[in-house]
N, C-alpha and C. Protein backbone atom coordinates (compact mmCIF):
# COMPACT_ATOMS: atom_id res chain seq x y z
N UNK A 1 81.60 -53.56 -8.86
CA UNK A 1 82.28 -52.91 -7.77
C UNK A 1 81.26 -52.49 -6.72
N UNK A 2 81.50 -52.75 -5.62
CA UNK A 2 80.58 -52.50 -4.13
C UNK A 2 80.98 -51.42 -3.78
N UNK A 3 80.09 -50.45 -3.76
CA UNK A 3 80.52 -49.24 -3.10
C UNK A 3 80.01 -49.08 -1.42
N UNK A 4 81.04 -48.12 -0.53
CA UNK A 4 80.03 -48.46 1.01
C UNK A 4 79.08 -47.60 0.87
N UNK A 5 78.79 -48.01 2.35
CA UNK A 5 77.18 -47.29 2.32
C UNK A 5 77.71 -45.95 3.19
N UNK A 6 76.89 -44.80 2.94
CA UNK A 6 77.13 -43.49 3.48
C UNK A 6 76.61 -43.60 4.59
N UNK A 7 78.03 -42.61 5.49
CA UNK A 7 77.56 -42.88 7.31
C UNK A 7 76.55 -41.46 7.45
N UNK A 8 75.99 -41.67 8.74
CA UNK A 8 74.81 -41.31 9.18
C UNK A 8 74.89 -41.22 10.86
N UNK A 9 74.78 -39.40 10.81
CA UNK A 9 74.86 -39.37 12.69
C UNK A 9 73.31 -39.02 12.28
N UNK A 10 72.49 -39.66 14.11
CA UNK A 10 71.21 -39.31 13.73
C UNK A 10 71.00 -37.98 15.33
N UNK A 11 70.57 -36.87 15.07
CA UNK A 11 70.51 -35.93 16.33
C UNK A 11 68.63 -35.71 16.65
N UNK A 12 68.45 -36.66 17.83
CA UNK A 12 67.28 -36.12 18.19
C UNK A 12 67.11 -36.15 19.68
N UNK A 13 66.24 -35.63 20.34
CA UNK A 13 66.41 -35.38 22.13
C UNK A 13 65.52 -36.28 22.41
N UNK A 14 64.80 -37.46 21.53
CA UNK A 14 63.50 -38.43 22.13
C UNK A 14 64.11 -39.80 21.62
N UNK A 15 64.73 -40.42 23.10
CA UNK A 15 65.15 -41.94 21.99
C UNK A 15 64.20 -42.94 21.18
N UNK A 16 63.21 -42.82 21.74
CA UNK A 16 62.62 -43.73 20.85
C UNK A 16 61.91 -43.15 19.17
N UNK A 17 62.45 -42.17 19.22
CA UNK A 17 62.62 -41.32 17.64
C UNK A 17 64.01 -42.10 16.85
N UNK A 18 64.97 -41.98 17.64
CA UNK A 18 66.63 -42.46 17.25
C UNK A 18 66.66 -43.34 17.15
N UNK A 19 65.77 -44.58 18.15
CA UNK A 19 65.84 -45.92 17.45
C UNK A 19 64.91 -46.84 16.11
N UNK A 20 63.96 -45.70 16.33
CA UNK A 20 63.07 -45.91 14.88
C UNK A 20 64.02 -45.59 13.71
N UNK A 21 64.42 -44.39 13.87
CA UNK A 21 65.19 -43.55 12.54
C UNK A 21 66.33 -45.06 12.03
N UNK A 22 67.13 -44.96 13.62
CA UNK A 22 68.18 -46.42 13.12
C UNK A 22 67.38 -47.43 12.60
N UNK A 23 66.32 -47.89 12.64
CA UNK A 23 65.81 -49.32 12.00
C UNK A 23 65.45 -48.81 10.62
N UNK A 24 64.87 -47.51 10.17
CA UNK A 24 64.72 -47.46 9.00
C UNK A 24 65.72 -47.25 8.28
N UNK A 25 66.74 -46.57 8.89
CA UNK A 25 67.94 -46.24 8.08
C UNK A 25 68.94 -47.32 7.19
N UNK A 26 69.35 -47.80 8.85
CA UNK A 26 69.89 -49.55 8.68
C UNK A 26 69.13 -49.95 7.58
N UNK A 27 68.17 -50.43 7.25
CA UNK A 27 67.19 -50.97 5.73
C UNK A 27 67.70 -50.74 4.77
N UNK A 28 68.16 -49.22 4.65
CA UNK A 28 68.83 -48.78 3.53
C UNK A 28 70.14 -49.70 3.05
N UNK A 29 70.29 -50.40 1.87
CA UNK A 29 71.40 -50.71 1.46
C UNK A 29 72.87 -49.63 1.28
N UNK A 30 72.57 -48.35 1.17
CA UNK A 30 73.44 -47.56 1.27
C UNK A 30 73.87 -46.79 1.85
N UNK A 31 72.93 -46.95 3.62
CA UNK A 31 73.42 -45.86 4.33
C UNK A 31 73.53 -47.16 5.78
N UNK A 32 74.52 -45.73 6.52
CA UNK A 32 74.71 -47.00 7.38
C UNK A 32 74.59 -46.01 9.03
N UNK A 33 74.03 -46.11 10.04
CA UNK A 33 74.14 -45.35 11.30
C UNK A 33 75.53 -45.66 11.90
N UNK A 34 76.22 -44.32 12.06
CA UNK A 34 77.48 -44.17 12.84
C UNK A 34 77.60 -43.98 14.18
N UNK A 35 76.34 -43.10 14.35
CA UNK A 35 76.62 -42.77 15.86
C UNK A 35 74.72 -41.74 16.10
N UNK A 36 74.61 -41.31 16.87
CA UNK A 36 73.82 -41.16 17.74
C UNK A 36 73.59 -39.74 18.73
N UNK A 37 73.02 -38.55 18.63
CA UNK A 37 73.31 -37.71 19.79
C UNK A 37 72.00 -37.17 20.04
N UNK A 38 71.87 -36.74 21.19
CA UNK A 38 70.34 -36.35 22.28
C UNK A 38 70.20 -34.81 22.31
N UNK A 39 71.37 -33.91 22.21
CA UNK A 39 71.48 -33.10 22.27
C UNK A 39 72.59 -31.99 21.40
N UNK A 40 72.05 -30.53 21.27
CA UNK A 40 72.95 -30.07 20.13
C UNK A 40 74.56 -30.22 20.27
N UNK A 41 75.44 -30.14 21.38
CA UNK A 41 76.17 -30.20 21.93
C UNK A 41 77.18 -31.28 21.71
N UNK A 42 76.29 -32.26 22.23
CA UNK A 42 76.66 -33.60 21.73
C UNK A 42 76.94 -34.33 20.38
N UNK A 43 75.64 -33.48 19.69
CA UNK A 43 75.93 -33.65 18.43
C UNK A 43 76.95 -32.85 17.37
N UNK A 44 77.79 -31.52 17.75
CA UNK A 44 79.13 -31.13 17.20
C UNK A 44 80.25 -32.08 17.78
N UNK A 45 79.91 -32.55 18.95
CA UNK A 45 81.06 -33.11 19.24
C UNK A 45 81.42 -34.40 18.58
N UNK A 46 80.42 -35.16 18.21
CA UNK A 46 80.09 -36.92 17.98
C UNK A 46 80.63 -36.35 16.38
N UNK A 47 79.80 -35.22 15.54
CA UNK A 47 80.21 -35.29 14.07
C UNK A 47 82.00 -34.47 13.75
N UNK A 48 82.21 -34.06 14.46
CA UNK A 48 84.00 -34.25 14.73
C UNK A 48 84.61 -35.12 14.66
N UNK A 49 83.99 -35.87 15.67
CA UNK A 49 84.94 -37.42 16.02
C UNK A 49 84.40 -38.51 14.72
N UNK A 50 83.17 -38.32 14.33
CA UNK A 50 83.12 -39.84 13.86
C UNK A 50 82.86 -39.01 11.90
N UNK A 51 82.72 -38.20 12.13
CA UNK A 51 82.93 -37.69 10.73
C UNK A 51 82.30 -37.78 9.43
N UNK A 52 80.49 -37.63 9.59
CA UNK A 52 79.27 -38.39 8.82
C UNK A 52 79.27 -37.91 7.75
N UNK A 53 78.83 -38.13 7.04
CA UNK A 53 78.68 -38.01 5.61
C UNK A 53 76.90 -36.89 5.55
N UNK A 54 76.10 -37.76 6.46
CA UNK A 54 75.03 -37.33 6.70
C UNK A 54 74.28 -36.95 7.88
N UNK A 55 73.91 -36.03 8.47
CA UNK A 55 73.45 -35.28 9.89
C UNK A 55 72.01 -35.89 9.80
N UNK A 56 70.98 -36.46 10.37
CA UNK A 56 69.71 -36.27 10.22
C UNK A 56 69.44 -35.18 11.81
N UNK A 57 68.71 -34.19 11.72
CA UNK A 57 69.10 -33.15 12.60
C UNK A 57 67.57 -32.69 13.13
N UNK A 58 67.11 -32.90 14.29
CA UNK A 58 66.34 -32.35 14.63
C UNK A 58 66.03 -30.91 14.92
N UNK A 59 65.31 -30.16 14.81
CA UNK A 59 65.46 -28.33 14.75
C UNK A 59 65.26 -28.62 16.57
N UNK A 60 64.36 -28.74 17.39
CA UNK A 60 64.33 -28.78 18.87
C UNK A 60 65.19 -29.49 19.32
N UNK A 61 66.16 -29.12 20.14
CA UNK A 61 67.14 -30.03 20.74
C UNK A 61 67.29 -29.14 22.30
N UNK A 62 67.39 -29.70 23.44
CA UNK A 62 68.65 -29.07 24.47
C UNK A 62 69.69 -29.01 23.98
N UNK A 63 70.44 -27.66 24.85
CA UNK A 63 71.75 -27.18 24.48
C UNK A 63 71.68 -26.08 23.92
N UNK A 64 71.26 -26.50 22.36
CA UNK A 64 71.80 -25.71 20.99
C UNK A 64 70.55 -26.27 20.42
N UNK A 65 69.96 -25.27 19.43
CA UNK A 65 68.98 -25.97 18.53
C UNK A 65 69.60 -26.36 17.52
N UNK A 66 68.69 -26.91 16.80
CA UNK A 66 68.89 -27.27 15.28
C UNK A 66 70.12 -26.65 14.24
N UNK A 67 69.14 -25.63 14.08
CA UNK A 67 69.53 -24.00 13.32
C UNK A 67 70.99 -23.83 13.74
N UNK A 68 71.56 -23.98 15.09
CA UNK A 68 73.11 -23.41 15.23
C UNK A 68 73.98 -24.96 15.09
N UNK A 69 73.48 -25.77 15.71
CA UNK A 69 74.23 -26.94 15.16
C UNK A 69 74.84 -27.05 13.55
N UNK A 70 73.52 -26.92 13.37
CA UNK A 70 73.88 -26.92 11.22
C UNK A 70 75.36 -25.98 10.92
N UNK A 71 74.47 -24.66 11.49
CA UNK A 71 75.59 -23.81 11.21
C UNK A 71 77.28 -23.95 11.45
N UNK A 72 77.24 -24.80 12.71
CA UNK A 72 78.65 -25.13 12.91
C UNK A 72 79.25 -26.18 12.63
N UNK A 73 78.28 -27.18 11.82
CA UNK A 73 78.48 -28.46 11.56
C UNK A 73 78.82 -27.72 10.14
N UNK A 74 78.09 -26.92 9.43
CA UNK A 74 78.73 -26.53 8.47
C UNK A 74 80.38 -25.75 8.16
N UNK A 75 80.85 -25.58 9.21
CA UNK A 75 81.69 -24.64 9.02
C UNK A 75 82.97 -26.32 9.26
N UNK A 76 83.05 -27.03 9.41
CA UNK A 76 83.36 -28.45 9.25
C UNK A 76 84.54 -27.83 8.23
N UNK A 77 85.70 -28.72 8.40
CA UNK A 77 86.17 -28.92 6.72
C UNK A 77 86.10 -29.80 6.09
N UNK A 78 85.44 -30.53 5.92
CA UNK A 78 84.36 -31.88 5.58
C UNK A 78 83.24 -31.41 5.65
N UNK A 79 82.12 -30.69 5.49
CA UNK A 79 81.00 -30.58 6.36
C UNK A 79 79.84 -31.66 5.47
N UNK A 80 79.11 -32.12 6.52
CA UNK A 80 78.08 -33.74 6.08
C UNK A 80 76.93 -32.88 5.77
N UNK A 81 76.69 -33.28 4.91
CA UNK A 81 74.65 -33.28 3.85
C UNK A 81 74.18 -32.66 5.54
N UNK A 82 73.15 -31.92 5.81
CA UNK A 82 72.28 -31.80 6.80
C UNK A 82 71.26 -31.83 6.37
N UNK A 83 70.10 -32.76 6.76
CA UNK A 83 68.69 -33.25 6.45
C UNK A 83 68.06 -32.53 8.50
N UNK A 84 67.39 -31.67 7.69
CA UNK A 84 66.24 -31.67 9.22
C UNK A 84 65.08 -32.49 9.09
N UNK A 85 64.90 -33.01 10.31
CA UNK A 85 63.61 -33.46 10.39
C UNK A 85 63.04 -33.13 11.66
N UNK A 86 61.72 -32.75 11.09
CA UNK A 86 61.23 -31.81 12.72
C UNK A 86 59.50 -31.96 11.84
N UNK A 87 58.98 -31.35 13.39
CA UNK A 87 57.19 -31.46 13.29
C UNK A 87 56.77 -30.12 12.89
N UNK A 88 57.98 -29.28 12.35
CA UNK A 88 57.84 -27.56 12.23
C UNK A 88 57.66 -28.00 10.48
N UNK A 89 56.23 -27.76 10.04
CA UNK A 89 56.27 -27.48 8.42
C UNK A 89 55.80 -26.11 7.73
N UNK A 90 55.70 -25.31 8.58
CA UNK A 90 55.72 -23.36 8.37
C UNK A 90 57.00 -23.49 7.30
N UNK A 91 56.50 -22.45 6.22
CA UNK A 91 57.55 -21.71 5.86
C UNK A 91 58.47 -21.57 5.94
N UNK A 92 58.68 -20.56 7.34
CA UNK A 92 59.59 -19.88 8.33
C UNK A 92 60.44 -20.70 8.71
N UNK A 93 60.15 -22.15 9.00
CA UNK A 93 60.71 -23.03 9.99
C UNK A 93 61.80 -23.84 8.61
N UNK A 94 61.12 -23.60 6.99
CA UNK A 94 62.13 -24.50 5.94
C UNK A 94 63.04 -23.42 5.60
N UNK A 95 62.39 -22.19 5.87
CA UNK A 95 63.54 -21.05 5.32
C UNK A 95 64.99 -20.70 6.63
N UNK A 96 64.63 -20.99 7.91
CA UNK A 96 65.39 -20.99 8.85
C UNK A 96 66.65 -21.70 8.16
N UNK A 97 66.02 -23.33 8.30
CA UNK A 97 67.03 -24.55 7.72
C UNK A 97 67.65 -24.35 6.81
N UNK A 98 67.20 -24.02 5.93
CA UNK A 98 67.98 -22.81 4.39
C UNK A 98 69.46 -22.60 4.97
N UNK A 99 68.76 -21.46 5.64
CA UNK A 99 69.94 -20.39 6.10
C UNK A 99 70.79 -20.53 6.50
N UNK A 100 70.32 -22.04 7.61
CA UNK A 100 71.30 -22.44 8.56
C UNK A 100 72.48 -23.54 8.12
N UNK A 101 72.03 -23.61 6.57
CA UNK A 101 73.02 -24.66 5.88
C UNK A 101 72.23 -25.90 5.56
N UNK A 102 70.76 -26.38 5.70
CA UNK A 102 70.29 -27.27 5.28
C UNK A 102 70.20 -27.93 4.25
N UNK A 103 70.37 -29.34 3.95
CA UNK A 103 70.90 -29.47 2.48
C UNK A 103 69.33 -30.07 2.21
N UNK A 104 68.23 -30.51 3.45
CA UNK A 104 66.93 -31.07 3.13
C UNK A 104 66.12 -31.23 4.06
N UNK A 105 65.07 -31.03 3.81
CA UNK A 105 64.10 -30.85 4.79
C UNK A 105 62.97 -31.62 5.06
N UNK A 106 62.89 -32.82 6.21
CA UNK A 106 61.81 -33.64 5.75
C UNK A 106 60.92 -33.21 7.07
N UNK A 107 59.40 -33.48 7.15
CA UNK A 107 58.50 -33.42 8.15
C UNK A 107 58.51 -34.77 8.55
N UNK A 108 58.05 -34.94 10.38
CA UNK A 108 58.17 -35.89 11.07
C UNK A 108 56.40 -36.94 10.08
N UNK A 109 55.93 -35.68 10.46
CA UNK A 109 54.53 -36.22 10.07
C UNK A 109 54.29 -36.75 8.39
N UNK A 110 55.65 -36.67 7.45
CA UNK A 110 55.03 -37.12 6.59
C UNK A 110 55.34 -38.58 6.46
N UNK A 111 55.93 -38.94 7.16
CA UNK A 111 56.40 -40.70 7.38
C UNK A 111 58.19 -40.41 6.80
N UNK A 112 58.54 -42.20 7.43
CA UNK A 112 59.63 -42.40 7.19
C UNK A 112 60.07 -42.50 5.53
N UNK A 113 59.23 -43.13 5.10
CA UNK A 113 59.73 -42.91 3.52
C UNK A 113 60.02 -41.70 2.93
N UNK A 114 59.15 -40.70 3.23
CA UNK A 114 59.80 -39.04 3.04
C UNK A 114 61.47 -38.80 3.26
N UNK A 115 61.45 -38.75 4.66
CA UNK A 115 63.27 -38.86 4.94
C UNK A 115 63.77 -39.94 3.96
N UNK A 116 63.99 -40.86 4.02
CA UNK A 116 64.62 -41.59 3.34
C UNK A 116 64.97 -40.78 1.89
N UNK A 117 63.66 -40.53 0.90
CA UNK A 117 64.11 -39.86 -0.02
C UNK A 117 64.68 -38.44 0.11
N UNK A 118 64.49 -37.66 1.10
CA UNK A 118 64.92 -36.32 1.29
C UNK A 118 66.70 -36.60 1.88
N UNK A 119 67.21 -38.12 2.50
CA UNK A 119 68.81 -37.98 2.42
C UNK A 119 69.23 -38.77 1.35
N UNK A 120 68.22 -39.17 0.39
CA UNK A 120 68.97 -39.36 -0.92
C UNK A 120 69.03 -38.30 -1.94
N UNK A 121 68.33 -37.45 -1.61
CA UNK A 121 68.21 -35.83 -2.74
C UNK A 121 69.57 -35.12 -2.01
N UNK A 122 69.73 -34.94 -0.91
CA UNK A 122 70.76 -34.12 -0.06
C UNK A 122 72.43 -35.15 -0.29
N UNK A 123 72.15 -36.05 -0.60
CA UNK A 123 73.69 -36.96 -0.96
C UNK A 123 73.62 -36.64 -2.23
N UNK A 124 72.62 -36.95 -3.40
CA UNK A 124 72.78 -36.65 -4.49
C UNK A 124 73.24 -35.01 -4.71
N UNK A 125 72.40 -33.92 -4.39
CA UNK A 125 72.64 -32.71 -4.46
C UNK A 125 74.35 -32.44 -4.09
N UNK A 126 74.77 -32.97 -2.86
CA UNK A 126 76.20 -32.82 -2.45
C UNK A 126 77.06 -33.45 -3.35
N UNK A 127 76.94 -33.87 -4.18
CA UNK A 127 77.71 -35.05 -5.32
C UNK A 127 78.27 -34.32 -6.30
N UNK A 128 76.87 -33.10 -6.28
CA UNK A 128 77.09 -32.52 -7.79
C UNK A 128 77.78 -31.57 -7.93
């Protein structure tokens, strides 16, 4: 039995971040990119309409940061896995994401294979 692959909004304010993220993502046999947003704003509105399974969420955004997006993406009645990924690896900056409903936390700087496994811990964790 083929199961689909889990959708994926990706939120960052630098496109050529969003189109990297989509080429690594796409790779994944089980995840699949839905949609796309530049800004926090954009990005409550896009995970309404298209309804992800998985947020990859930048903490710096115009609009709205990170931190309040989550929060209202959490309050969802569906609400999708939220994975941050940001260049913030303080403490302060993983305990924020915590708070704000983060289901995982990857650094920009530790490469793409990091994320990858940090939205398979945050799908698995949501499973259970």
């Amino acid at each position: 039995m083929e199961t689909k692959p889990y959708t994926v909004l990706i939120v960052d304010d630098v496109p050529v971040v969003r189109e990297a993220l989509r080429w690594i993502i796409e790779d994944e046999a089980d995840l699949t990119v839905i949609g796309e947003a530049g800004d926090g704003l954009e990005a409550v509105r896009l995970a309404a309409e298209l309804l992800p399974e998985v947020v990859i969420l930048d903490v710096e955004l115009p609009g709205q940061d990170g931190y309040a997006v989550a929060r209202q993406l959490k309050m969802m009645p569906k609400p999708p896995a939220i994975v941050f990924l940001t260049v913030h690896a303080d403490p302060l900056s993983r305990q924020y994401a915590l708070e704000a409903g983060g289901d995982a936390f990857a650094e920009k700087g530790r490469g793409w294979l990091s994320l990858i496994d940090q939205i398979h811990l945050a799908l698995a964790n949501r499973s259970q």
